[in-house]
N, C-alpha and C. Protein backbone atom coordinates (compact mmCIF):
# COMPACT_ATOMS: atom_id res chain seq x y z
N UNK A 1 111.47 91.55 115.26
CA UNK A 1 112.73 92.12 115.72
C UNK A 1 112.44 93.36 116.56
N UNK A 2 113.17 93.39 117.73
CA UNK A 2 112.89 94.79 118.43
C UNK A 2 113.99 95.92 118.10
N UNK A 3 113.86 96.95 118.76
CA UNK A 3 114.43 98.09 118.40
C UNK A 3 116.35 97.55 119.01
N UNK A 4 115.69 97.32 119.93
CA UNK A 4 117.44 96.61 120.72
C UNK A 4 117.74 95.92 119.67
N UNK A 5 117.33 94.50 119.39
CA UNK A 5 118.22 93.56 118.36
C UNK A 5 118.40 94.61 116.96
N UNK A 6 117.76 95.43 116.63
CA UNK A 6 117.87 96.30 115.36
C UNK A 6 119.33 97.22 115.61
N UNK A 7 119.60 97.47 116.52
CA UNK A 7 120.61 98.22 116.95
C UNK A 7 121.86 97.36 117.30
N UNK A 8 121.43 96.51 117.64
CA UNK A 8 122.68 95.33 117.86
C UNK A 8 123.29 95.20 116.60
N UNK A 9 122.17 94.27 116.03
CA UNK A 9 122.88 94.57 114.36
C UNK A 9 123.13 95.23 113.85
N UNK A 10 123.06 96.66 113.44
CA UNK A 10 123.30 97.80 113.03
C UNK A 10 124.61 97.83 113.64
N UNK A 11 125.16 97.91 114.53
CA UNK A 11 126.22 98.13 115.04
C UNK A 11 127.49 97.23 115.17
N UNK A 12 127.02 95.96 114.66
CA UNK A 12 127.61 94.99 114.68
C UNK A 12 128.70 95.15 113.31
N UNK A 13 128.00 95.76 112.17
CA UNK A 13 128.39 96.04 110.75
C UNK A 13 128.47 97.66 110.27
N UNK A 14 128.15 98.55 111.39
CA UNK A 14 128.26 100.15 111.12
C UNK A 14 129.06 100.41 113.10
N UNK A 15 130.26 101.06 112.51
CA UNK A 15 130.80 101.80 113.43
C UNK A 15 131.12 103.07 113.42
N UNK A 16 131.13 104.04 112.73
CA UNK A 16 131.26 105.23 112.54
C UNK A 16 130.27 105.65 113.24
N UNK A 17 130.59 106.97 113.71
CA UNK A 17 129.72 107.97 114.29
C UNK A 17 128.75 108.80 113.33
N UNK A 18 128.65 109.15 112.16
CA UNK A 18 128.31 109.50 111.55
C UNK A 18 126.89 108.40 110.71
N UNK A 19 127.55 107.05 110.04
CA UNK A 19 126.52 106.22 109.83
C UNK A 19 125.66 105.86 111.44
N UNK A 20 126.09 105.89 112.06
CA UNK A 20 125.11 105.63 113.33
C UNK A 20 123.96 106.68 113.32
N UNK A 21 124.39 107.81 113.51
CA UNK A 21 123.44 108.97 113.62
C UNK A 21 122.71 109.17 112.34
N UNK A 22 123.43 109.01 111.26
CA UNK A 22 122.18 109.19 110.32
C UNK A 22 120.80 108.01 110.66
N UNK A 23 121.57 106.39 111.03
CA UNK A 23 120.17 105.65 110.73
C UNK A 23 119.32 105.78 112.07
N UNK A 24 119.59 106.36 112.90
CA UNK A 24 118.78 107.43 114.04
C UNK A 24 117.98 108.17 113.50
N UNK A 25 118.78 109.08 112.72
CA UNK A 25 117.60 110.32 111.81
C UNK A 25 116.92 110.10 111.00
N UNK A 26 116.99 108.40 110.40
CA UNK A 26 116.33 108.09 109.71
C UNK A 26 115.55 107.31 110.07
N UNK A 27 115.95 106.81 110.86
CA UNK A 27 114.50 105.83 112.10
C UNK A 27 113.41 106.92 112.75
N UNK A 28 114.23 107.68 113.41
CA UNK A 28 112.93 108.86 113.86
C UNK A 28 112.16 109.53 112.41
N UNK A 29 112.38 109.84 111.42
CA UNK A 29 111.92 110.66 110.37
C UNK A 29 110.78 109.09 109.95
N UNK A 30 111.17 108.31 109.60
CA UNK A 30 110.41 107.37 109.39
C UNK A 30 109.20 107.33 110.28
N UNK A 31 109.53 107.14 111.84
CA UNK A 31 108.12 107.36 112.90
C UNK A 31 107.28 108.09 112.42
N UNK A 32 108.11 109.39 112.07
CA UNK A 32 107.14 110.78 112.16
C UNK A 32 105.94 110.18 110.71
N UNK A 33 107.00 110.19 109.91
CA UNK A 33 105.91 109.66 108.40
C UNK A 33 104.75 108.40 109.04
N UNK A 34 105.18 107.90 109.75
CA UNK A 34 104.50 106.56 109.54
C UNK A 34 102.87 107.30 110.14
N UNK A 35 103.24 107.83 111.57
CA UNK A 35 101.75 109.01 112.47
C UNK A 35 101.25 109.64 111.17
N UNK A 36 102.19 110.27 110.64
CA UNK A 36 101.78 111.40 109.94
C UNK A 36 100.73 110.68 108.80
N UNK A 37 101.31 109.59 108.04
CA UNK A 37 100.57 109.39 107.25
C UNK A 37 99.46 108.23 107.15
N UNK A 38 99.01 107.93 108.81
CA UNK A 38 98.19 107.18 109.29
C UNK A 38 98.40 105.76 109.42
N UNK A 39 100.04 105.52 109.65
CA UNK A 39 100.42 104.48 109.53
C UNK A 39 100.63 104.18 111.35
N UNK A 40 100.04 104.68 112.25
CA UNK A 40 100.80 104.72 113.24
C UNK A 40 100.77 103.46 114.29
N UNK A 41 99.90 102.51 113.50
CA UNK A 41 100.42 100.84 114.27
C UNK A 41 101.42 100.35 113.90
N UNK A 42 101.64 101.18 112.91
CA UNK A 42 103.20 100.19 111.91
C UNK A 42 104.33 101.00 112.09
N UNK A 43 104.48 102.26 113.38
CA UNK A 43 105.65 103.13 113.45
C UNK A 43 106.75 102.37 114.05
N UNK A 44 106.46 101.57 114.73
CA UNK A 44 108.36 100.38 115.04
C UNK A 44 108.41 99.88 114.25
N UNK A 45 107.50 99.64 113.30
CA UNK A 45 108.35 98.92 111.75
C UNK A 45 108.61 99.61 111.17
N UNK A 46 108.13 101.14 110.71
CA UNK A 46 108.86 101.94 109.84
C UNK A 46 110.07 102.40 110.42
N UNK A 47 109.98 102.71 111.89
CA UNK A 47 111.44 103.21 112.46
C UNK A 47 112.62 102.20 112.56
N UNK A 48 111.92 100.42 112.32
CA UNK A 48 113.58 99.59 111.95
C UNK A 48 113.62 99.60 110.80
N UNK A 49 113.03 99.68 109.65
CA UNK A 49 113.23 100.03 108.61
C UNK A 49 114.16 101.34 108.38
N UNK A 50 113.98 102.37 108.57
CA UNK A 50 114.92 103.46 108.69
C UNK A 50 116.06 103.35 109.81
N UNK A 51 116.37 102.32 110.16
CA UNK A 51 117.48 102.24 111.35
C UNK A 51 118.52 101.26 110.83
N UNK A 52 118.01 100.40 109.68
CA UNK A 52 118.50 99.25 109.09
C UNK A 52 118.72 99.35 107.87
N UNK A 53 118.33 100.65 107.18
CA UNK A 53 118.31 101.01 105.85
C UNK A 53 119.87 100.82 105.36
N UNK A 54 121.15 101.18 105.91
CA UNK A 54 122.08 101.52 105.49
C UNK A 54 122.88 99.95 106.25
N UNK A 55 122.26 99.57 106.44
CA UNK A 55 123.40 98.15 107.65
C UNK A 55 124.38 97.74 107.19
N UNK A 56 124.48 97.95 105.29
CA UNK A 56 125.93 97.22 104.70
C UNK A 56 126.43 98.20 104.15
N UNK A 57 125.94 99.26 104.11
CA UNK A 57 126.54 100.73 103.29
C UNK A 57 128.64 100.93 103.87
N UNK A 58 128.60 100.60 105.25
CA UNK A 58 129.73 101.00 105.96
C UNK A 58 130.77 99.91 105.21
N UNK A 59 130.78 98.70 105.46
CA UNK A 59 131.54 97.56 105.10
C UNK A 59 131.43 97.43 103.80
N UNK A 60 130.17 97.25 102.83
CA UNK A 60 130.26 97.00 101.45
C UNK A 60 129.52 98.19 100.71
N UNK A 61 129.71 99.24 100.62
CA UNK A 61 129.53 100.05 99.65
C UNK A 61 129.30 99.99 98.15
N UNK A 62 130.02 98.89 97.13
CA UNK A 62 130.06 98.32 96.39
C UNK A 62 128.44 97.49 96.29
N UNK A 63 128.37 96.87 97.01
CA UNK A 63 127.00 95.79 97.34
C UNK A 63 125.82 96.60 98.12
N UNK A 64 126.00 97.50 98.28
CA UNK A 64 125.03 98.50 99.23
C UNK A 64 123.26 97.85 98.80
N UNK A 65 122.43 97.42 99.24
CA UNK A 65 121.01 97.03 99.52
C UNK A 65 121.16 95.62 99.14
N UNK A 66 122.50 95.04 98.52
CA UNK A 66 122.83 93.97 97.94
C UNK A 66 122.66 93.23 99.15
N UNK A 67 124.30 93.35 100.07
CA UNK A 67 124.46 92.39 100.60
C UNK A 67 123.31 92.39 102.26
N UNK A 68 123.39 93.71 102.22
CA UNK A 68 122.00 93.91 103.48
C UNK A 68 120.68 92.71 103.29
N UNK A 69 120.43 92.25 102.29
CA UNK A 69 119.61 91.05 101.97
C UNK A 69 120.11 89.80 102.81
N UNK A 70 121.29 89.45 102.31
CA UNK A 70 122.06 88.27 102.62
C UNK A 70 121.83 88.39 103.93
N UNK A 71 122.43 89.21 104.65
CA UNK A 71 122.87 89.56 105.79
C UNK A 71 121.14 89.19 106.87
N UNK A 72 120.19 89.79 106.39
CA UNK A 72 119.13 90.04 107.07
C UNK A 72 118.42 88.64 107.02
N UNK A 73 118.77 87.94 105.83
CA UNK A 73 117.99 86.98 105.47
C UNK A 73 118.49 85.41 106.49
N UNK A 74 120.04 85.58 106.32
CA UNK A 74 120.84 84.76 107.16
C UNK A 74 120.46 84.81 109.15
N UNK A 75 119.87 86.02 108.95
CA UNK A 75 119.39 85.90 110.37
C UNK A 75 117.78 85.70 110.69
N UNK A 76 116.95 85.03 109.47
CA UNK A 76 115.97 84.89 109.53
C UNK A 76 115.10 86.11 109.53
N UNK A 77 115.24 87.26 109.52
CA UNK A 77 114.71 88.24 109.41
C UNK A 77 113.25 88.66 108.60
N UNK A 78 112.10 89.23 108.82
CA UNK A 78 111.19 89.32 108.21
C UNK A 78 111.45 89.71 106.56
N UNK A 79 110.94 89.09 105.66
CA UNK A 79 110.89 89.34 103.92
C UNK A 79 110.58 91.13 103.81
N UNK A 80 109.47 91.27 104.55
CA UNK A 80 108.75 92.69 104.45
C UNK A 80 110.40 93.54 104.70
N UNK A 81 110.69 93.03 105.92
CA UNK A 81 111.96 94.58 106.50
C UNK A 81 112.98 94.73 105.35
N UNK A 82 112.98 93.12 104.89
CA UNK A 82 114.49 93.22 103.77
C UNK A 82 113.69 93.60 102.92
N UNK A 83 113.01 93.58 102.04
CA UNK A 83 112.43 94.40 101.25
C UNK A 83 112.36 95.47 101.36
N UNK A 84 112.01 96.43 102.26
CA UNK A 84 111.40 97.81 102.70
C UNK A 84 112.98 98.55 102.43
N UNK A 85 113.79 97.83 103.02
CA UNK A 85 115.26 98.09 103.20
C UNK A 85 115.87 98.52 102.13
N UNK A 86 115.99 97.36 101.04
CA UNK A 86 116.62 96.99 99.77
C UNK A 86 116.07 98.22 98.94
N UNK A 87 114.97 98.57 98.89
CA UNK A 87 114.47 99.01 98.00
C UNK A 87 114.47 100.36 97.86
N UNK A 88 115.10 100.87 98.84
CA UNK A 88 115.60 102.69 98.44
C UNK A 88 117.07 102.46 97.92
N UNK A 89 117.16 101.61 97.33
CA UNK A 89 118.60 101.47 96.69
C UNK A 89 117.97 101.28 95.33
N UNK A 90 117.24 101.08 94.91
CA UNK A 90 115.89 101.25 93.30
C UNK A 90 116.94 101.90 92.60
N UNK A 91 117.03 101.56 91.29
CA UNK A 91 117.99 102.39 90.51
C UNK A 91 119.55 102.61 90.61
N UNK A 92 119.73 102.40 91.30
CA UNK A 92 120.88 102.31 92.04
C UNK A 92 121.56 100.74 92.15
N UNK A 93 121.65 100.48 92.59
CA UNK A 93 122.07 98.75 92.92
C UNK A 93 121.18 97.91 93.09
N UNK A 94 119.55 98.32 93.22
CA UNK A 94 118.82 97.05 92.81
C UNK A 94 117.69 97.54 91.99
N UNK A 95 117.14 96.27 91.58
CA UNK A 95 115.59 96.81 90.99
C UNK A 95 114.48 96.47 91.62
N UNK A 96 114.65 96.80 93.35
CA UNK A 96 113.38 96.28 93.65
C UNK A 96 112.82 97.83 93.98
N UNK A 97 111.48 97.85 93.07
CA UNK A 97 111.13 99.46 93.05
C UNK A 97 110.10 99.43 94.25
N UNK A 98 110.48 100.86 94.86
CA UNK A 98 109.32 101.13 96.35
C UNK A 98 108.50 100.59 95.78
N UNK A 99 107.17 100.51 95.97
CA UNK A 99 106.03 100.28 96.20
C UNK A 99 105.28 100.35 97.00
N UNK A 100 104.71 100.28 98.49
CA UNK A 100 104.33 100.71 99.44
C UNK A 100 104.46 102.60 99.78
N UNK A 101 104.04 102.98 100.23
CA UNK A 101 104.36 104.50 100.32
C UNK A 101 105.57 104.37 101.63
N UNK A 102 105.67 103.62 102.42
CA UNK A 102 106.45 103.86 103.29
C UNK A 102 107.92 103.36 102.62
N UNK A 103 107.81 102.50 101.75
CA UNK A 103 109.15 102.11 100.92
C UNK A 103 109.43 103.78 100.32
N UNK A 104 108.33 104.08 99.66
CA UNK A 104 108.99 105.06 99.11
C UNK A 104 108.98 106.67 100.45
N UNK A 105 108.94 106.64 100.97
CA UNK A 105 109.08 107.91 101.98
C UNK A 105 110.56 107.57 102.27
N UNK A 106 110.73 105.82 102.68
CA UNK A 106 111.70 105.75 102.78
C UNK A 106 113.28 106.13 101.68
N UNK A 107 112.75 106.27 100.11
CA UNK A 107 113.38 106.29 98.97
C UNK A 107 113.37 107.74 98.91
N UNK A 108 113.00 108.74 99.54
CA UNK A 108 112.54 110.11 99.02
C UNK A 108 113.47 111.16 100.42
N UNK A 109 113.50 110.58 101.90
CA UNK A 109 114.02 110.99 102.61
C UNK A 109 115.66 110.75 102.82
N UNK A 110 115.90 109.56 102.81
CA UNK A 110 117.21 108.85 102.78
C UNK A 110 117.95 110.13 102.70
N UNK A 111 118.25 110.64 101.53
CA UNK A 111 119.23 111.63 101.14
C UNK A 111 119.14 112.95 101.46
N UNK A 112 117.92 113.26 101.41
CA UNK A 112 116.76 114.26 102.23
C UNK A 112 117.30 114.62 103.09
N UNK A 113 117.47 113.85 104.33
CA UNK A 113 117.69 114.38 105.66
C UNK A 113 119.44 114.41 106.09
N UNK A 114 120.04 114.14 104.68
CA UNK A 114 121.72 114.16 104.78
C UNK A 114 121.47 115.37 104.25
N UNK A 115 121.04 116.15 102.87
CA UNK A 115 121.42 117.59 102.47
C UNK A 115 120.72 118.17 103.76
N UNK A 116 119.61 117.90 104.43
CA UNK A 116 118.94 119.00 105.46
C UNK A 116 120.04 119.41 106.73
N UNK A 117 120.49 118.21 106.95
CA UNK A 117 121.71 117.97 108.21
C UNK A 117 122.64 118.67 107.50
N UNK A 118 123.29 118.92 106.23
CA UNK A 118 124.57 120.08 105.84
C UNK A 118 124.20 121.53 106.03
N UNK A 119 122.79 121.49 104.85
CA UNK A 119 122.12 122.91 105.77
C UNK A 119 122.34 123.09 106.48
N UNK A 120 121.63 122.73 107.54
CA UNK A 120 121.53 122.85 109.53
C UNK A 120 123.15 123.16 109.39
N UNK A 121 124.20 122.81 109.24
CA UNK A 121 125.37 122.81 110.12
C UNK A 121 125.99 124.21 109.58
N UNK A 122 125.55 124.35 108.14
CA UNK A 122 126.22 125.85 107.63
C UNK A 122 125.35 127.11 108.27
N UNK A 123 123.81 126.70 108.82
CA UNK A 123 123.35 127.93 109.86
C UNK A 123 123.79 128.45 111.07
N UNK A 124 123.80 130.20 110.91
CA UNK A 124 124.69 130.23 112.46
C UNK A 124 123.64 129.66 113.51
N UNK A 125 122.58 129.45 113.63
CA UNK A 125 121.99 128.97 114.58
C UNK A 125 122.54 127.02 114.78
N UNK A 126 122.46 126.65 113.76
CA UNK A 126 123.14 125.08 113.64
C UNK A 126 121.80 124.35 114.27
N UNK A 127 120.36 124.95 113.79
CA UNK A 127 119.04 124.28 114.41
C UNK A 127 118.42 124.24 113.32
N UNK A 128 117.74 123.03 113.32
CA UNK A 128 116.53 122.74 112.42
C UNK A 128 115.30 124.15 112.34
N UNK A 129 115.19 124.11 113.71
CA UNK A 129 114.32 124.48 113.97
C UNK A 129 114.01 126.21 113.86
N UNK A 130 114.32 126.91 113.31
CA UNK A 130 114.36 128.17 112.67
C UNK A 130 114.94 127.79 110.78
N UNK A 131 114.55 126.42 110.45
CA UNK A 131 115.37 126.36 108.96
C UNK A 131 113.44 126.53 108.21
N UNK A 132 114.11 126.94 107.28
CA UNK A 132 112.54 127.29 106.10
C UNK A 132 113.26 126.61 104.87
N UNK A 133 112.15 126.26 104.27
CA UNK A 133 112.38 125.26 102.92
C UNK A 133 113.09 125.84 102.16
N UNK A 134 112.91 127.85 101.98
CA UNK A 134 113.73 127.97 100.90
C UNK A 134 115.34 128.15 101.07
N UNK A 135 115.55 128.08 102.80
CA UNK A 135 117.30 128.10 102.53
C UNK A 135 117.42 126.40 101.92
N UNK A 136 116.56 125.41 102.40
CA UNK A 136 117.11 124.17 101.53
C UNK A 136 116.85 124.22 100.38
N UNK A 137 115.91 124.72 99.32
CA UNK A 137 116.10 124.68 97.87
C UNK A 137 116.84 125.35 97.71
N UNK A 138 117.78 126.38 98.04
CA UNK A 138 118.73 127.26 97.55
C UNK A 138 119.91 126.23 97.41
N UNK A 139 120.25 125.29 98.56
CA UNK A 139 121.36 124.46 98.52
C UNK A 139 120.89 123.28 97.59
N UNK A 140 119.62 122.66 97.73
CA UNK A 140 119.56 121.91 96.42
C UNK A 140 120.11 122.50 95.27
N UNK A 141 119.45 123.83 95.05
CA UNK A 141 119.97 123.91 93.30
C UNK A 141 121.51 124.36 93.31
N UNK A 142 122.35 124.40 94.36
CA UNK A 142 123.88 124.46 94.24
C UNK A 142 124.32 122.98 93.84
N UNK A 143 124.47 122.18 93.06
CA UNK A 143 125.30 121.03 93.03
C UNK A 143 126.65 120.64 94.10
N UNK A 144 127.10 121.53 93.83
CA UNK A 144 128.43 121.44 94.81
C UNK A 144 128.29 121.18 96.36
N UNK A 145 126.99 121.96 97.03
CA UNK A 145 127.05 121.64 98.11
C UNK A 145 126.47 119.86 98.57
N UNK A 146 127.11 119.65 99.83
CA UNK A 146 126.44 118.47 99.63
C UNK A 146 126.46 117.20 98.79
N UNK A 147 127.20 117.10 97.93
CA UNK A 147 127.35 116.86 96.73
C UNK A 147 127.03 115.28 96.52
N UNK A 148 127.24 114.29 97.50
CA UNK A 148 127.23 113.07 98.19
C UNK A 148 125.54 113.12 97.90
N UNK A 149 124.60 113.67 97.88
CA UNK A 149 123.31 114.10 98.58
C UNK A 149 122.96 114.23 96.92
N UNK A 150 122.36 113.05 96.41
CA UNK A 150 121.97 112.83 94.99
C UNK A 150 120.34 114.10 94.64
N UNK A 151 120.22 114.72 94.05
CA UNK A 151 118.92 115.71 94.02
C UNK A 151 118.14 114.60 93.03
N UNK A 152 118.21 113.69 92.59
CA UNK A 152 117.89 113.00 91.02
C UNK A 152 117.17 112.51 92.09
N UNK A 153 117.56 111.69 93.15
CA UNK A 153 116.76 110.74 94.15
C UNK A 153 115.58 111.10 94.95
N UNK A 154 116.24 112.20 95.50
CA UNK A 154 115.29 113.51 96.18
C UNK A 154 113.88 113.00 95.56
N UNK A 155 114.19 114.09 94.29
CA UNK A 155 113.29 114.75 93.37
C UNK A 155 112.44 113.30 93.16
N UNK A 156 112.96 112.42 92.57
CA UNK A 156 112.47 111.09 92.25
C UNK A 156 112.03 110.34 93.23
N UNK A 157 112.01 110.76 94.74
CA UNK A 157 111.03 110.29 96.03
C UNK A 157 110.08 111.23 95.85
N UNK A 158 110.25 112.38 95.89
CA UNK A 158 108.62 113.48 95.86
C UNK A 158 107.51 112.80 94.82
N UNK A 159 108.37 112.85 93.94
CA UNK A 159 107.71 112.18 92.26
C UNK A 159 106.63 111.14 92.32
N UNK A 160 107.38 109.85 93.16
CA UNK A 160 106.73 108.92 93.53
C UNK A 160 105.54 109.16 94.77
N UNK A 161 105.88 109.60 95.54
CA UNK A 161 104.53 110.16 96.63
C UNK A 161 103.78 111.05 96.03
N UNK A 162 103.80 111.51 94.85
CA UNK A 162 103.06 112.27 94.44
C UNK A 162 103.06 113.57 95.28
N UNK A 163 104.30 114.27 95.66
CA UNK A 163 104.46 115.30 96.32
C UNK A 163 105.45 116.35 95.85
N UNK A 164 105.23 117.65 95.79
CA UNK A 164 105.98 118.60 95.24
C UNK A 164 106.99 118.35 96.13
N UNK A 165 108.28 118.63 95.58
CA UNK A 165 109.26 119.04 96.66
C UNK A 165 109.14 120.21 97.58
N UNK A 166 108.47 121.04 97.21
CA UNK A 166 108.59 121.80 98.58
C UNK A 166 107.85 121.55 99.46
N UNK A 167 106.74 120.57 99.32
CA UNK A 167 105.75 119.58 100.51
C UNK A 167 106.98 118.49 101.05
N UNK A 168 107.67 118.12 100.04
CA UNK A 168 108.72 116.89 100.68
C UNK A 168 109.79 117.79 101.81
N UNK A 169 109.99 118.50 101.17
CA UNK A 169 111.25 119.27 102.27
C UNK A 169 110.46 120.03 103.58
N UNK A 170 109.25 120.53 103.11
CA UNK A 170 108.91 121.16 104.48
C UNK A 170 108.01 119.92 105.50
N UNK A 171 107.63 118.64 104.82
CA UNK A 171 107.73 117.46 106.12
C UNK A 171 108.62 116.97 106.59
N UNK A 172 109.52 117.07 105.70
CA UNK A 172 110.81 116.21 106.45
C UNK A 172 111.25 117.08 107.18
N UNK A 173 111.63 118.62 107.16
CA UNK A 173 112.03 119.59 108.00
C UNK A 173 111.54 119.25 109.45
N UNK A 174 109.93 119.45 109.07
CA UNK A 174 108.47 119.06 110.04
C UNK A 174 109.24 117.91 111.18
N UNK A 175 109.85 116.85 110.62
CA UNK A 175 110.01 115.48 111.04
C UNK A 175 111.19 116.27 112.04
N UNK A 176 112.13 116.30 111.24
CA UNK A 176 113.40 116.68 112.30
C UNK A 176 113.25 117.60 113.41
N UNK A 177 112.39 118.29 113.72
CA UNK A 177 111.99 119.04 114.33
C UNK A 177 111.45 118.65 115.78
N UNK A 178 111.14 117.68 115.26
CA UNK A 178 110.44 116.72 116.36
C UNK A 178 111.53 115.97 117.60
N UNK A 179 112.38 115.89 116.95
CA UNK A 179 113.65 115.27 117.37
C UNK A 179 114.88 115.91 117.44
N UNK A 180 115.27 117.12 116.51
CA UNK A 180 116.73 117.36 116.76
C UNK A 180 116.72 119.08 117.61
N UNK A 181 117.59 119.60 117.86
CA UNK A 181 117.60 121.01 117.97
C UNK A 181 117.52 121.62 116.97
């Protein structure tokens, strides 16, 4: 599948402005991991993986990594992508647990880069790029902010990469950086 047909579909079943741009931020954050962590023949597969992560979230919320199977599978789609896909929904609506590190970067950022994006918007600068990890642990340990933005998941992607959270938040910061203002 190329990046075009990944976007076709994506769009075919996500219309909001908001789900669009996140699976952008989550396709680029994925690239960055994939270089970063020496994956970098496999960065257009990690970036449709993060572009396709959410494809049924808009329409079935209820079925979220559920029906994204159906959906991917009905179009012949690679086993690996629906897998890679399905599986940051672990605990949640399915039991297919990461396994691969890029499943789980993918399970550890997802939500990651939605509390980082509320950050960013409450700075008067409104840039990544002057943000430091500890204004985002300050809003992690607020519950209220963000609130949509599960910390259980977060925390439970670092866990699995075997990475402190403040290594998880200051790559993913790292990542957006690369890409946003």
């Amino acid at each position: 599948m190329t990046r075009d047909e990944a976007w076709e579909l994506l769009t075919e079943y996500n219309k909001e402005e908001f789900h669009l741009e996140h699976a952008q931020t989550v396709e680029k954050t994925m690239e960055y991991f994939a270089e970063k962590l020496g994956y970098g023949d496999e960065k257009e597969f990690w970036g449709l993986v993060g572009l396709l992560h959410d494809l049924d979230y808009e329409q079935f919320p209820d079925e979220h990594c559920i029906k994204s199977q159906e959906i991917m599978r009905e179009r012949g789609l690679d086993e690996r992508l629906i897998r890679a896909t399905a599986s940051h929904g672990y605990g949640i609506t399915v039991d297919i647990k990461p396994e691969h590190e890029m499943e789980k970067v993918l399970f550890a950022v997802d939500e990651l880069t939605g509390l980082i994006g509320a950050v960013v918007l409450m700075r008067p600068s409104k840039s990544v790029q002057d943000l430091e990890v500890k204004s985002v642990k300050k809003k992690f340990k607020s519950k209220n902010f963000a609130a949509g933005c599960s910390r259980e998941v977060i925390q439970e992607g670092a866990d699995m990469l075997g990475w402190s959270l403040d290594e998880l938040i200051e790559q993913t910061i790292e990542a957006l950086r690369t890409f946003q203002d």
